[in-house]
Protein backbone atom coordinates (compact mmCIF):
# COMPACT_ATOMS: atom_id res chain seq x y z
CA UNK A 1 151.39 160.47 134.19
CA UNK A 2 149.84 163.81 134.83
CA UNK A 3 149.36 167.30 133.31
CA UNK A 4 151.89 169.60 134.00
CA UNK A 5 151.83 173.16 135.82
CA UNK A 6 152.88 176.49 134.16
CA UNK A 7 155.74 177.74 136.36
CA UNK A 8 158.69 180.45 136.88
CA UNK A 9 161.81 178.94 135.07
CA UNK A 10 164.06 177.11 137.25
CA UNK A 11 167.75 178.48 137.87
CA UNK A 12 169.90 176.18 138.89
CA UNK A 13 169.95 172.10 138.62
CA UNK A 14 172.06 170.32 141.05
CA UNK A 15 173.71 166.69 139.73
CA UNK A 16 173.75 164.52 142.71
CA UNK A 17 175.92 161.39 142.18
CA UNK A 18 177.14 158.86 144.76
CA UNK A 19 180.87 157.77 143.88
CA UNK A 20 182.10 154.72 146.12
CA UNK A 21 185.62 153.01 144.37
CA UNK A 22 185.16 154.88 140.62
CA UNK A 23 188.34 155.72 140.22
CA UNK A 24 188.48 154.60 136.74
CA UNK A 25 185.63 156.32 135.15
CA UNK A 26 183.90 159.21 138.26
CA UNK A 27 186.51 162.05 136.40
CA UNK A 28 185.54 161.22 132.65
CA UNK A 29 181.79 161.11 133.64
CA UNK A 30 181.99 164.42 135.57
CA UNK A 31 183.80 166.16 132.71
CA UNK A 32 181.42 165.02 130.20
CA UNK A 33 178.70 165.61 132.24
CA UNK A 34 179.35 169.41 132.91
CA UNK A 35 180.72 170.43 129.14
CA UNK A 36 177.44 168.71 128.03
CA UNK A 37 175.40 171.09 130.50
CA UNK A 38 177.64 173.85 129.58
CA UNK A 39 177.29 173.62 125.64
CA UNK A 40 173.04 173.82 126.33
CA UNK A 41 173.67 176.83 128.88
CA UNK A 42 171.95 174.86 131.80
CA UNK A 43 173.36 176.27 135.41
CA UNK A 44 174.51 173.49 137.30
CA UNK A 45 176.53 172.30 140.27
CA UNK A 46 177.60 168.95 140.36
CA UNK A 47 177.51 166.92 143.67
CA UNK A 48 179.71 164.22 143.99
CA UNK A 49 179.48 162.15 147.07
CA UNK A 50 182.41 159.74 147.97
CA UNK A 51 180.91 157.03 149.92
CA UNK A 52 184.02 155.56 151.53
CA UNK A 53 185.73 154.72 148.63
CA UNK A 54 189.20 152.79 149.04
CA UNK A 55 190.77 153.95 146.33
CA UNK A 56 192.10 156.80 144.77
CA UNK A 57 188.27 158.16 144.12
CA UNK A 58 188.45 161.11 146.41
CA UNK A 59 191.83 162.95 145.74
CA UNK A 60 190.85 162.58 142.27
CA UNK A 61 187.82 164.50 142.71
CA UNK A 62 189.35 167.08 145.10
CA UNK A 63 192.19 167.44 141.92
CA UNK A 64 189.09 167.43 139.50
CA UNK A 65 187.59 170.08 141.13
CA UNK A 66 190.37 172.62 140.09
CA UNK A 67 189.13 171.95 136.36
CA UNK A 68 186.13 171.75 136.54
CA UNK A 69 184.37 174.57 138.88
CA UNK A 70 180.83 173.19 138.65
CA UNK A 71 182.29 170.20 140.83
CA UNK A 72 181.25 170.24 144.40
CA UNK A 73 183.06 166.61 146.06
CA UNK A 74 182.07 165.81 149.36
CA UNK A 75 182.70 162.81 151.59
CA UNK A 76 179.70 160.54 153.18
CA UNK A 77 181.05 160.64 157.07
CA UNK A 78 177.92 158.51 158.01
CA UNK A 79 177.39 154.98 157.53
CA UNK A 80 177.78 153.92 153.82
CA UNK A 81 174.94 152.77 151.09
CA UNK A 82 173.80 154.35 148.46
CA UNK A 83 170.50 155.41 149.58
CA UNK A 84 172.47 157.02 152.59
CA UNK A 85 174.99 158.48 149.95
CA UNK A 86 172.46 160.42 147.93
CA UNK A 87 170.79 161.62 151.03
CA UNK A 88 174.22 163.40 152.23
CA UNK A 89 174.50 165.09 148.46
CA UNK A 90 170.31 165.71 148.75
CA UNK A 91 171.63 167.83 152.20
CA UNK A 92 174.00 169.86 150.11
CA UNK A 93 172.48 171.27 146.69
CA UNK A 94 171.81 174.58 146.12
CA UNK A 95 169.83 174.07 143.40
CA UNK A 96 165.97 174.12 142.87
CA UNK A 97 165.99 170.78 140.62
CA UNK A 98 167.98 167.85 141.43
CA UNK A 99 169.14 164.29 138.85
CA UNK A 100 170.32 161.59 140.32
CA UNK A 101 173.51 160.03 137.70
CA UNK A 102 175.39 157.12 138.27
CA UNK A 103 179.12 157.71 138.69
CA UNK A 104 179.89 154.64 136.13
CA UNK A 105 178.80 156.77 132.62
CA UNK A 106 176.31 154.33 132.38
CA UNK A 107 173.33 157.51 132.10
CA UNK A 108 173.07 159.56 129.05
CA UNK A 109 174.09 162.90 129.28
CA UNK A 110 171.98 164.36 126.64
CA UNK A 111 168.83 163.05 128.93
CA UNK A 112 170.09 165.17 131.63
CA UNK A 113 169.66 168.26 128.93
CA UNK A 114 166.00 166.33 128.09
CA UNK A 115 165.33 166.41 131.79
CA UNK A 116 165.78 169.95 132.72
CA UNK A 117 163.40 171.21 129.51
CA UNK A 118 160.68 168.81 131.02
CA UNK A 119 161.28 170.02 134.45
CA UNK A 120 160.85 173.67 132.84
CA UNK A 121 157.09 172.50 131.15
CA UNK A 122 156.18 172.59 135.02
CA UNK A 123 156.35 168.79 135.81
CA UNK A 124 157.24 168.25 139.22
CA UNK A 125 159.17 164.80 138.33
CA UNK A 126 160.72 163.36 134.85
CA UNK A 127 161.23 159.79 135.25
CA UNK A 128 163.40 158.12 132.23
CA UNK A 129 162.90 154.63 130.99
CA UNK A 130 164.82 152.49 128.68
CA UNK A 131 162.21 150.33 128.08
CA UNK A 132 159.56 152.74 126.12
CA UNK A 133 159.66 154.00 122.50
CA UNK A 134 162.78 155.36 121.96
CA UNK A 135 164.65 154.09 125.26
CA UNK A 136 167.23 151.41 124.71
CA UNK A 137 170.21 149.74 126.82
CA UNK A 138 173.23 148.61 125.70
CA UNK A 139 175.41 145.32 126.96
CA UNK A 140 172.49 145.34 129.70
CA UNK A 141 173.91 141.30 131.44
CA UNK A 142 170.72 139.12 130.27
CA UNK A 143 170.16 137.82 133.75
CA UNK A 144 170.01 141.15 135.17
CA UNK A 145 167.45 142.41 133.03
CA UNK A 146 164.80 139.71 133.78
CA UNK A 147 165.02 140.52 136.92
CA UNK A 148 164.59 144.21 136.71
CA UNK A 149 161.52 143.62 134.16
CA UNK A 150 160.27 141.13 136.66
CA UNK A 151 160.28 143.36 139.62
CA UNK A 152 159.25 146.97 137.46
CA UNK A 153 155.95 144.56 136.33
CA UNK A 154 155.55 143.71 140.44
CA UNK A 155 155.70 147.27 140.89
CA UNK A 156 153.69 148.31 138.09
CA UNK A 157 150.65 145.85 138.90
CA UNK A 158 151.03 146.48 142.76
CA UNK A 159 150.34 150.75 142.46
CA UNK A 160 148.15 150.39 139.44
CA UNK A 161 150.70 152.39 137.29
CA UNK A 162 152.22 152.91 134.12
CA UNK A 163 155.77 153.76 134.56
CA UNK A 164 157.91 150.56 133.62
CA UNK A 165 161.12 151.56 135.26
CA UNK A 166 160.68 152.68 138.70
CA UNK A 167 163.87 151.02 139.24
CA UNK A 168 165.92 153.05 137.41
CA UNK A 169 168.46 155.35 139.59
CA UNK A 170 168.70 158.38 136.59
CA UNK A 171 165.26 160.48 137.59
CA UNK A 172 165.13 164.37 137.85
CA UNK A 173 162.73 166.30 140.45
CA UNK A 174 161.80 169.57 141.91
CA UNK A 175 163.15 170.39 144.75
CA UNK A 176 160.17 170.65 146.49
CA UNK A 177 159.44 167.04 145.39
CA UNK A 178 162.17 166.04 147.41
CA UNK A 179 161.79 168.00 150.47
CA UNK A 180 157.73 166.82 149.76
CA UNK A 181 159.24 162.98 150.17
CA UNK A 182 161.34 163.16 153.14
CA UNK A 183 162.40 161.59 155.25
CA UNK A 184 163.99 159.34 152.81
CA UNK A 185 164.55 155.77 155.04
CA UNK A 186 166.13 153.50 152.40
CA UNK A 187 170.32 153.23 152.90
CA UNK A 188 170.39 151.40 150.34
CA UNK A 189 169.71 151.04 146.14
CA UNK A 190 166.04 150.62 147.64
CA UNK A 191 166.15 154.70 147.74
CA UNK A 192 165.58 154.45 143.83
CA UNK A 193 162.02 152.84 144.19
CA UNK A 194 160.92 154.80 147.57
CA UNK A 195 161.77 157.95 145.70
CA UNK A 196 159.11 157.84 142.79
CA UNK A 197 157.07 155.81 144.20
CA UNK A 198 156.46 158.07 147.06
CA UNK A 199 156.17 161.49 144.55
CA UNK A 200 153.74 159.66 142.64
CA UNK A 201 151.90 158.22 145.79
CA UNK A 202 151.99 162.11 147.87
CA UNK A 203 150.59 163.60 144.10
CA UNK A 204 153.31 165.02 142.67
CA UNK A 205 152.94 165.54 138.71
CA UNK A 206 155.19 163.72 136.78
CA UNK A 207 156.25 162.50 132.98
CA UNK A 208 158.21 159.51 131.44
CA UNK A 209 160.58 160.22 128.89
CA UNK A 210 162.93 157.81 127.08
CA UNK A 211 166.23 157.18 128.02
CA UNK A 212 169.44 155.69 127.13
CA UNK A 213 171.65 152.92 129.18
CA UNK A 214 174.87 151.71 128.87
CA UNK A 215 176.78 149.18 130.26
CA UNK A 216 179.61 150.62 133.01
CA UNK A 217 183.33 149.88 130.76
CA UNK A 218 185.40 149.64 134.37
CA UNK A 219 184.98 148.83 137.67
CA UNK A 220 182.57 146.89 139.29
CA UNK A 221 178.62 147.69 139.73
CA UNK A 222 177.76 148.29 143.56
CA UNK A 223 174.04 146.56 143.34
CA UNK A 224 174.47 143.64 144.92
CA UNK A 225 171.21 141.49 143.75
CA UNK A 226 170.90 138.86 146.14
CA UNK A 227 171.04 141.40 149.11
CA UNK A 228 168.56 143.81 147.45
CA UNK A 229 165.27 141.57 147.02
CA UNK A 230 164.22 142.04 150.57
CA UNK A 231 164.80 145.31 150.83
CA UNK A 232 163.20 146.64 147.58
CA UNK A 233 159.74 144.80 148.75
CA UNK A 234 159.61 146.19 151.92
CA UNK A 235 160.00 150.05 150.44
CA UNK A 236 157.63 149.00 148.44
CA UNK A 237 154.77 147.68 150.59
CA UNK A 238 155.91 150.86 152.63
CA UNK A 239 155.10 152.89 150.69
CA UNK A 240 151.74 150.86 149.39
CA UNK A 241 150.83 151.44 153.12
CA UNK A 242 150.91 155.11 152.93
CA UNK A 243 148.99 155.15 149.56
CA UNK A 244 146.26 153.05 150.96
CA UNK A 245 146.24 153.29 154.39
CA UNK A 246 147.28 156.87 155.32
CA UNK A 247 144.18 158.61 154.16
CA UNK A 248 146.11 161.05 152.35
CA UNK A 249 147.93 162.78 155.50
CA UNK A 250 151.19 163.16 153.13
CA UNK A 251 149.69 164.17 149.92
CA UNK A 252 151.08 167.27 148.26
CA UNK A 253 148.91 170.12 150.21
């Protein structure tokens, strides 16, 4: 973690959040989502990107977006992924601070309020994890969380740090952290480790905070474990290149 920089407040935070097959739940999580942001008076846009959903996910967000004017849906016409997804809602914010949330309701929405005040101290990243003081999960599947606390301790040990949930999707940044990290290579749920780990690695000031998971209550989750495993470690020693083997050509100038 580092110290944090006095800075101008920020105006507007942009919700980026990939949508592929969420019929059942994208419409209650945007709703939420926005009256939540609404009730603290935080300006917002939310992004939605469809990424070639085959059901009825996108007319329902193009219907949504009469209700709710925050909503900004928009369709991934490139090859599909998540990592790809995010990118094409990354290429359409307007906003000078960005969260990532998961289209299932499985992220908090009052740590999207405790986001954008830590953004506004003057840290350039706020990374949540469930697994400090304070952070919790709920109905997290037993198998899946050995293997995320497995591969956040590989991660931990290999860049020497002390975030415990580089894993987790549901981080906020600057926008100049993002522009800062680009280009973003991973297609896939791999973008959710090359992100941090490549603010933290190219200086970028950052916090942990503690955060809130749930369970998702319909559809099915997109993370597909046994394809992942491969792909996570190679973002990984990617990026543990560039930390020790770029001498420093990407750090924040």
């Amino acid at each position: 973690m580092s110290a944090p920089i006095e800075r101008e407040p920020l105006k507007l935070l942009s919700v980026v959040m990939p949508a592929r097959d969420e019929e059942g739940c994208v419409g209650a999580t945007v709703e939420k989502l926005s009256r939540e942001l609404r009730l603290h008076r935080i300006p917002h846009e939310i992004v939605v990107v469809d990424d070639g959903s085959r059901d009825r996910t996108w007319p329902l967000l193009q219907d949504l977006s009469e209700r709710v004017p925050e909503l900004r849906p928009v369709q991934n016409a490139g090859e599909h992924g998540f990592g790809r997804a995010v990118v094409a809602g990354l290429d359409r914010i307007n906003g000078d601070a960005v969260v990532f949330v998961m289209a299932d309701g499985s992220d908090d929405r009052g740590d999207v309020v405790r986001y954008w005040l830590e953004l506004n101290k003057g840290f350039d990243c706020v990374f949540g994890s469930r697994f400090v003081k304070g952070g919790r999960t709920i109905d997290y599947p037993f198998f899946k969380l050995v293997l995320n606390r497995l591969a956040n301790t590989f991660i931990r040990l290999l860049f020497r740090i002390k975030l415990n949930d580089t894993t987790n999707a549901f981080k906020a940044y600057r926008r100049e952290v993002i522009d800062g990290c680009r280009p973003l290579i991973a297609p896939h749920f791999n973008l959710t480790v090359e992100l941090p780990l490549k603010a933290i690695v190219r200086g970028f000031t950052w916090t942990v905070v503690p955060i809130t998971w749930r369970n998702r209550r319909s559809g099915e989750t997109k993370l597909k474990i046994k394809e992942m495993g491969s792909r996570y470690l190679f973002i990984c020693l990617y990026v543990w290149f560039e930390k020790y083997f770029s001498c420093g050509d990407y750090r924040k100038k």
